[in-house]
Protein backbone atom coordinates (compact mmCIF):
# COMPACT_ATOMS: atom_id res chain seq x y z
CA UNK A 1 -99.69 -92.26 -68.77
CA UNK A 2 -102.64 -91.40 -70.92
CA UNK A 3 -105.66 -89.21 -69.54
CA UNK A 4 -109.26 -89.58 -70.46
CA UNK A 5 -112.28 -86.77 -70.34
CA UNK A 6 -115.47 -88.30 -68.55
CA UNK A 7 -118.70 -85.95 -69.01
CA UNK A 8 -121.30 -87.27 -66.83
CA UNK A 9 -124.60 -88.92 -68.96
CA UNK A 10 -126.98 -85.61 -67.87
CA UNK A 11 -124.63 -83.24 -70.15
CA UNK A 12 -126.50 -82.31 -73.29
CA UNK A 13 -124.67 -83.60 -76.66
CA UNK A 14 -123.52 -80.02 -77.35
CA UNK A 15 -121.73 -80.19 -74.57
CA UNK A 16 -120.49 -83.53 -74.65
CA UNK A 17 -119.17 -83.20 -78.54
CA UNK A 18 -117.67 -79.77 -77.55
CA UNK A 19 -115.53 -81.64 -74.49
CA UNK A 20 -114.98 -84.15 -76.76
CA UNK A 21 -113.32 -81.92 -79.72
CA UNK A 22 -111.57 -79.58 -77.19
CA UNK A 23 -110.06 -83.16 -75.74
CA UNK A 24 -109.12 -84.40 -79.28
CA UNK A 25 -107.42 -80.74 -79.97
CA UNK A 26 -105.46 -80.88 -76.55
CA UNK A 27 -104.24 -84.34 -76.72
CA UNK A 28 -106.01 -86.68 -74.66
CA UNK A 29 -106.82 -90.46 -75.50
CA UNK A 30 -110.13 -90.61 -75.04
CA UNK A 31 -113.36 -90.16 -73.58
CA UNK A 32 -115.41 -92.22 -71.06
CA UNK A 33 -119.25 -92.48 -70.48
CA UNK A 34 -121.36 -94.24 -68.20
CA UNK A 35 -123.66 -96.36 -68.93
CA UNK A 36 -127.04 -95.77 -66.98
CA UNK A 37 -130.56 -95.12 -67.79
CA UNK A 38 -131.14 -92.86 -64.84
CA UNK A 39 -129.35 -90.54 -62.43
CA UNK A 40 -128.71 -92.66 -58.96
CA UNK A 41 -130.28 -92.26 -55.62
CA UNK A 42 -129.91 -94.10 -52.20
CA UNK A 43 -132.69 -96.42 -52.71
CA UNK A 44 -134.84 -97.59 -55.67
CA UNK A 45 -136.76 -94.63 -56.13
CA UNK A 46 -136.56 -93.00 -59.34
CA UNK A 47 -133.42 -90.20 -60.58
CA UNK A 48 -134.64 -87.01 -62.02
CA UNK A 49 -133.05 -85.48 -64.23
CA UNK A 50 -131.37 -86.22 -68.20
CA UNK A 51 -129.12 -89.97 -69.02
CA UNK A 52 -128.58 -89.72 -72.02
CA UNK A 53 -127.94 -92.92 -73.65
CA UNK A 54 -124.12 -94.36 -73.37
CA UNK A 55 -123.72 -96.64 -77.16
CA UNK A 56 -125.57 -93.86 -78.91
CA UNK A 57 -123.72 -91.28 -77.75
CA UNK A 58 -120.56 -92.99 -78.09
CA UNK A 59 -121.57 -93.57 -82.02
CA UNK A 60 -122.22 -90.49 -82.58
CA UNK A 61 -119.38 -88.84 -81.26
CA UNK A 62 -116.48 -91.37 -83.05
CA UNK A 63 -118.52 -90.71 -86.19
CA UNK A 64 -117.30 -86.86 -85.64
CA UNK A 65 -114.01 -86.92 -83.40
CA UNK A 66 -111.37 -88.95 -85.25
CA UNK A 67 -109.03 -90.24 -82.67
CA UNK A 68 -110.26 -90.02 -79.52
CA UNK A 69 -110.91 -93.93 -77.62
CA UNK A 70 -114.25 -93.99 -76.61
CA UNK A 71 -115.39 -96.49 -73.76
CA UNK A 72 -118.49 -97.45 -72.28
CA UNK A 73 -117.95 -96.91 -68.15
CA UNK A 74 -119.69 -100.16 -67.85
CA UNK A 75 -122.38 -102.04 -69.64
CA UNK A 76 -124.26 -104.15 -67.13
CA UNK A 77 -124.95 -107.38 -68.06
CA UNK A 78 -128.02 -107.34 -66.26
CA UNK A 79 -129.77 -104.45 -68.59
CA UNK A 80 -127.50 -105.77 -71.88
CA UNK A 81 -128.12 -109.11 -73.28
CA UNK A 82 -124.03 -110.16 -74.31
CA UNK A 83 -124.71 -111.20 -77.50
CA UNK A 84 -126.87 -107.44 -78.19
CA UNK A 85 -124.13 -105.89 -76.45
CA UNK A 86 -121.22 -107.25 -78.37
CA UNK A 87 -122.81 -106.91 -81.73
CA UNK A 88 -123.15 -103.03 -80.54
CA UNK A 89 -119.88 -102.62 -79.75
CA UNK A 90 -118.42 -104.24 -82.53
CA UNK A 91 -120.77 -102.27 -84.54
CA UNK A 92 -119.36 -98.90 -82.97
CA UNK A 93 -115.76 -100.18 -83.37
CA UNK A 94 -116.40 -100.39 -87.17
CA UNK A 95 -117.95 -96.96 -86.88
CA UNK A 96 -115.06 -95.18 -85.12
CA UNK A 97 -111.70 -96.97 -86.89
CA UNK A 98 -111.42 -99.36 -84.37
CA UNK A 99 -111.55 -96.48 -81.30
CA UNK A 100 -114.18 -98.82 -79.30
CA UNK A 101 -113.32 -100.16 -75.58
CA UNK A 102 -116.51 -102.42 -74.85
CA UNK A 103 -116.37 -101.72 -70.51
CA UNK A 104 -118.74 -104.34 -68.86
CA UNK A 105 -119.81 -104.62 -65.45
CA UNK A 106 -122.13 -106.94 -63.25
CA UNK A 107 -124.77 -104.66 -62.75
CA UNK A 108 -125.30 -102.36 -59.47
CA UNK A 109 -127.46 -99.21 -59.40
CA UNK A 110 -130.70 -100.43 -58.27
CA UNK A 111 -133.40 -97.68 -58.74
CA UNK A 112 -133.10 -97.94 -62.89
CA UNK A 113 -133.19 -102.07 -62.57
CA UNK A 114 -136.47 -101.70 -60.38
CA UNK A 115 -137.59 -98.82 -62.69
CA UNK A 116 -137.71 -100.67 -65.82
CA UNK A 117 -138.21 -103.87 -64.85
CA UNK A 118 -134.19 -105.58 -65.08
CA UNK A 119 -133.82 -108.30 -62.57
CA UNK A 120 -130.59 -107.78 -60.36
CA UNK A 121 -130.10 -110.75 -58.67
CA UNK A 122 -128.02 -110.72 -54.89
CA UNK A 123 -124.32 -110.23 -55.01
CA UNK A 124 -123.09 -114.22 -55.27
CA UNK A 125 -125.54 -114.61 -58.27
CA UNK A 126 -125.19 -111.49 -60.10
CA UNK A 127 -120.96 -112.59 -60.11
CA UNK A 128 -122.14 -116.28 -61.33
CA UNK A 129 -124.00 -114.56 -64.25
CA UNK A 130 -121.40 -111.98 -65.20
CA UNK A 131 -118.74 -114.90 -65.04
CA UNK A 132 -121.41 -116.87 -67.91
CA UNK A 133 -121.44 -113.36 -70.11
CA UNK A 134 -118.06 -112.48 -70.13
CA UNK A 135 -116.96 -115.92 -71.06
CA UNK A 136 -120.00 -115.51 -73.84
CA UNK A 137 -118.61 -112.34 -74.99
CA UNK A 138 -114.97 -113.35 -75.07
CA UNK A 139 -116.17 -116.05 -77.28
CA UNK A 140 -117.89 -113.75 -79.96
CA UNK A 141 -114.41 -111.96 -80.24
CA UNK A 142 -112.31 -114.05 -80.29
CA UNK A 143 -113.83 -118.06 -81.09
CA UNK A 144 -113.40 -118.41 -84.73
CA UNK A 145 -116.02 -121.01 -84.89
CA UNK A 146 -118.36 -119.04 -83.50
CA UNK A 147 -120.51 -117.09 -86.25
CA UNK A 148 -120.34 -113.29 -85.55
CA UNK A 149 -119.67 -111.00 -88.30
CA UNK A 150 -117.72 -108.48 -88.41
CA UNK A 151 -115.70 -109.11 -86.04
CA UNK A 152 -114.20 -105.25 -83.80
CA UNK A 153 -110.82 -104.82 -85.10
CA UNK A 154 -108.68 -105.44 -82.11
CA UNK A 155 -111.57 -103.94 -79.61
CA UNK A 156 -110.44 -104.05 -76.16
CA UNK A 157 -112.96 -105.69 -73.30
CA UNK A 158 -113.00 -104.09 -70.13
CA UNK A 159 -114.02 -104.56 -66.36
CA UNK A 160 -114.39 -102.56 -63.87
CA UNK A 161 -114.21 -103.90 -60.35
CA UNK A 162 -112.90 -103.70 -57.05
CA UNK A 163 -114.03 -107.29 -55.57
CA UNK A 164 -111.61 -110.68 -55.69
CA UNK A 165 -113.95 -113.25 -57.37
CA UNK A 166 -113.93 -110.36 -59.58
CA UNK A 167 -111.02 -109.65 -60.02
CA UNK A 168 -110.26 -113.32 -61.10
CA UNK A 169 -112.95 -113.14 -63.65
CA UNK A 170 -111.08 -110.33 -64.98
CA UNK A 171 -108.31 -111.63 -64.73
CA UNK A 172 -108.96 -114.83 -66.98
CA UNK A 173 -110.71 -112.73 -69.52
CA UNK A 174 -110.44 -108.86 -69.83
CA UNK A 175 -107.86 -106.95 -71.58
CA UNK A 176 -107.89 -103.84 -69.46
CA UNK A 177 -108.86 -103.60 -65.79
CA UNK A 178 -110.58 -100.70 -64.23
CA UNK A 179 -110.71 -99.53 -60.76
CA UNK A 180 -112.01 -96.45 -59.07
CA UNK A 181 -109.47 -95.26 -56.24
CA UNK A 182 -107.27 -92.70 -54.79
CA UNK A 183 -103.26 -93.54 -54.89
CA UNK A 184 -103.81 -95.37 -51.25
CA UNK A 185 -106.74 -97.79 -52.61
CA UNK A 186 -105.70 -98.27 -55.97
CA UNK A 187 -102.52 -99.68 -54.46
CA UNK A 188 -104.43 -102.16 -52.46
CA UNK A 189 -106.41 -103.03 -54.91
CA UNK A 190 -103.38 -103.65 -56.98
CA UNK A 191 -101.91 -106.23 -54.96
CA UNK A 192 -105.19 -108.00 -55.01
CA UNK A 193 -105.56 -108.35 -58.60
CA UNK A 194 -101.18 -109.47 -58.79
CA UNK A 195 -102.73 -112.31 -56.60
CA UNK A 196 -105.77 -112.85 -58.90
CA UNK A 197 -103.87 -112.84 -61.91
CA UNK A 198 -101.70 -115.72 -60.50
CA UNK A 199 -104.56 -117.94 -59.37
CA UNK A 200 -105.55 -118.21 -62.76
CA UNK A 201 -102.04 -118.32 -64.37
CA UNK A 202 -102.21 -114.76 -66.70
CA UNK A 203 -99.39 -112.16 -66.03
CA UNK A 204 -100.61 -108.99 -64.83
CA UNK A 205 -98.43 -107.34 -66.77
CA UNK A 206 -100.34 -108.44 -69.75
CA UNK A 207 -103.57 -106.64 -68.57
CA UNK A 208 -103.95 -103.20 -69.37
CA UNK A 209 -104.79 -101.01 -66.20
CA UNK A 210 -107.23 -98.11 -65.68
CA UNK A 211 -108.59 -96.00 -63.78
CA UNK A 212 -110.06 -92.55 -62.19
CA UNK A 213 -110.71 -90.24 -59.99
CA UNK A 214 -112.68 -87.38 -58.08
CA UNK A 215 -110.74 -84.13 -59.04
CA UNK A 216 -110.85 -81.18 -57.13
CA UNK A 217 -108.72 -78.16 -58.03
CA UNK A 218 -108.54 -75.85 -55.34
CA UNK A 219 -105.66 -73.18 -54.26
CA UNK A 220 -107.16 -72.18 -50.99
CA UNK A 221 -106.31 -73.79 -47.87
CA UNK A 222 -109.42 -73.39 -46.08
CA UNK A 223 -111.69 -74.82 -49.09
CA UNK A 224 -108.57 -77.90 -49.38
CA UNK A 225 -109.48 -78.58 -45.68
CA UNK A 226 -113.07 -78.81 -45.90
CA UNK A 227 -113.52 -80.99 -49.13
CA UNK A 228 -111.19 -83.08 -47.26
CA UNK A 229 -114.09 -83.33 -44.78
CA UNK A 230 -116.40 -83.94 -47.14
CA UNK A 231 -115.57 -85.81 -50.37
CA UNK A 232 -115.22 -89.16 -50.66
CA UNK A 233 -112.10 -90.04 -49.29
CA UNK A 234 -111.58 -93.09 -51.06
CA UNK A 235 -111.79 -91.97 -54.73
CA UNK A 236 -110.92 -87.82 -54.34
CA UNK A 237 -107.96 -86.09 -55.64
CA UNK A 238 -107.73 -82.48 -53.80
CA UNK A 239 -105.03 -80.08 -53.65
CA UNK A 240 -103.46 -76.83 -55.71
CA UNK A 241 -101.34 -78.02 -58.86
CA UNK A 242 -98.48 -79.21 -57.28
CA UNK A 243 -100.35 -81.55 -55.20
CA UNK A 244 -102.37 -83.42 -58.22
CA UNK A 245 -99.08 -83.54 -60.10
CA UNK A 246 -97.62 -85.62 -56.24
CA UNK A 247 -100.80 -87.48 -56.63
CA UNK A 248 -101.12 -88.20 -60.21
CA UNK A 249 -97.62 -89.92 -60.12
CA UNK A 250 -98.58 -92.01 -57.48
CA UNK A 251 -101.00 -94.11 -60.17
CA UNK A 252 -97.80 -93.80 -62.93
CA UNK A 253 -95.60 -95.69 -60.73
CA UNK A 254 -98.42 -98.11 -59.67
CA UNK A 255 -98.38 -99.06 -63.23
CA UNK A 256 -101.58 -97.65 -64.09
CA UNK A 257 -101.90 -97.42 -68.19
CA UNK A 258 -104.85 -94.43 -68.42
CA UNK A 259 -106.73 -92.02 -65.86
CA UNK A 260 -110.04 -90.55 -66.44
CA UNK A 261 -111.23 -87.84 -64.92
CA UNK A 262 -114.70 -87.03 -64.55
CA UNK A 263 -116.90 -83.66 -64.88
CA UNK A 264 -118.73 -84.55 -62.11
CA UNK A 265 -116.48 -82.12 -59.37
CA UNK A 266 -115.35 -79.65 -62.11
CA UNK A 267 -117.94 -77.20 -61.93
CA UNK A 268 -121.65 -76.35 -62.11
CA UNK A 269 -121.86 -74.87 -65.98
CA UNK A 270 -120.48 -75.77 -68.98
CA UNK A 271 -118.18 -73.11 -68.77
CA UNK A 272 -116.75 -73.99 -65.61
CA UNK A 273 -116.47 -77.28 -66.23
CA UNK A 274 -114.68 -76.77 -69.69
CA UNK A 275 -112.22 -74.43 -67.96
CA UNK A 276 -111.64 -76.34 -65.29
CA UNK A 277 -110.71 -79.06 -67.53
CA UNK A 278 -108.63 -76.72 -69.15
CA UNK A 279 -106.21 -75.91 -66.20
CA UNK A 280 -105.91 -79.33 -65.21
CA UNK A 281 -104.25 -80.19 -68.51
CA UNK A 282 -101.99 -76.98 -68.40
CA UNK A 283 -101.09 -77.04 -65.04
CA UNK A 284 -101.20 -81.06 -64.33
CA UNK A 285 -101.07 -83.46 -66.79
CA UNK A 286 -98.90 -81.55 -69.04
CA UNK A 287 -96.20 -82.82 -66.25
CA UNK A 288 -96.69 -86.13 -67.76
CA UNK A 289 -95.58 -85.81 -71.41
């Protein structure tokens, strides 16, 4: 099992690079950011606050970290024309030794698409178009006859989904697939993509699996109890040490290649976040090698 660092988009690049070094110098694979031009809300109405943007930041941080992965937690085709897009991420993968994952996605948070003007179609559609990109991006990698130059060296593409039509499109084309989920989700979702993967005739084994979680480190009972109330039950990891190490095996037995874990429950300052971050791989992950 390999573990990835996810600072959210509003951290400020000192932050980021400093996460991003302390992850290098500790032994993690890589680091994840999302790709978003705003902070979400419930509706379309506009996100306050900093989103820093995802391909420039990941540039700029492979230019300085020399072996971390560094994948984009996912493009929307909706904001990205493929053909911009893949030229980017080749670009990067040139940039950072090959240490690009290009993660694409259909498109879904609606308040930045109404912001600045990107069309997102209904559900049915938005698949149908995704299906068209993906199959155009495959292409520029990996269609000799097509002109694109330079090609990435080996860059990996990467979906993230949870659907079955999907899940099939991933399954035809993407090297790695992505899933948010705790161990209980993930393992349905599992079974759907095994059935997805033989509809269109690819062994899943051949498709690189990821995914990640809300973490929340706690040692108190009472506090345990009431995030249990509260957090999203579908995508939370919550307990004292010993309970994370239970429920981080749970994804290395469902075959699961590389879990991120996001800032986003780790604390309110830099500080906290950093240490929190910091006990989690002495006191967790270290269980895993």
């Amino acid at each position: 099992m390999r573990f990835s660092v996810w600072p959210s988009y509003e951290r400020s690049w000192d932050e980021v690079l400093a996460l991003a070094t302390w992850a290098e110098s500790s032994g993690f694979h890589g680091c994840w950011y999302a790709d978003h031009f705003m902070p979400q809300t419930d509706d379309d109405s506009v996100g306050r606050g900093p989103a820093y943007e995802c391909w420039t930041m990941i540039a700029a941080l492979g230019a300085v970290v020399p072996r971390l992965t560094f994948t984009s937690m996912v493009s929307p085709v909706t904001i990205h024309h493929p053909v911009v897009l893949t030229k980017r991420a080749a670009t990067v993968d040139h940039v950072t030794g090959g240490r690009a994952v290009l993660g694409i996605g259909a498109g879904w948070q609606v308040n930045e698409h109404v912001a600045y003007g990107f069309e997102l179609p209904e559900p049915g559609e938005r698949v149908t178009r995704f299906e068209r990109a993906i199959e155009q991006i495959h292409g520029l990698l990996h269609d000799e006859s097509v002109p694109f130059d330079p090609r990435p060296t080996g860059m990996e593409l990467l979906v993230g989904t949870g659907s079955p039509r999907m899940m099939r499109i991933t399954a035809r084309w993407a090297d790695v697939w992505n899933t948010w989920g705790n161990p209980t989700e993930r393992a349905k979702r599992t079974e759907v993509f095994r059935r997805a993967c033989e509809q269109v005739g690819r062994d899943p084994d051949t498709v690189r699996r990821s995914s990640q979680a809300l973490f929340f480190l706690t040692d108190d009972d009472r506090t345990r109890d009431k995030l249990r109330e509260r957090a999203p039950q579908d995508r939370s990891l919550i307990g004292g040490p010993a309970e994370l190490i239970e429920l981080v095996g749970t994804y290395v037995e469902a075959g699961v290649d590389e879990l991120a874990i996001p800032d986003f429950t780790l604390g309110a300052t830099p500080e906290q976040r950093l240490a929190t971050y910091q006990r989690l791989h002495a006191e967790v992950l270290s269980a895993f090698g």
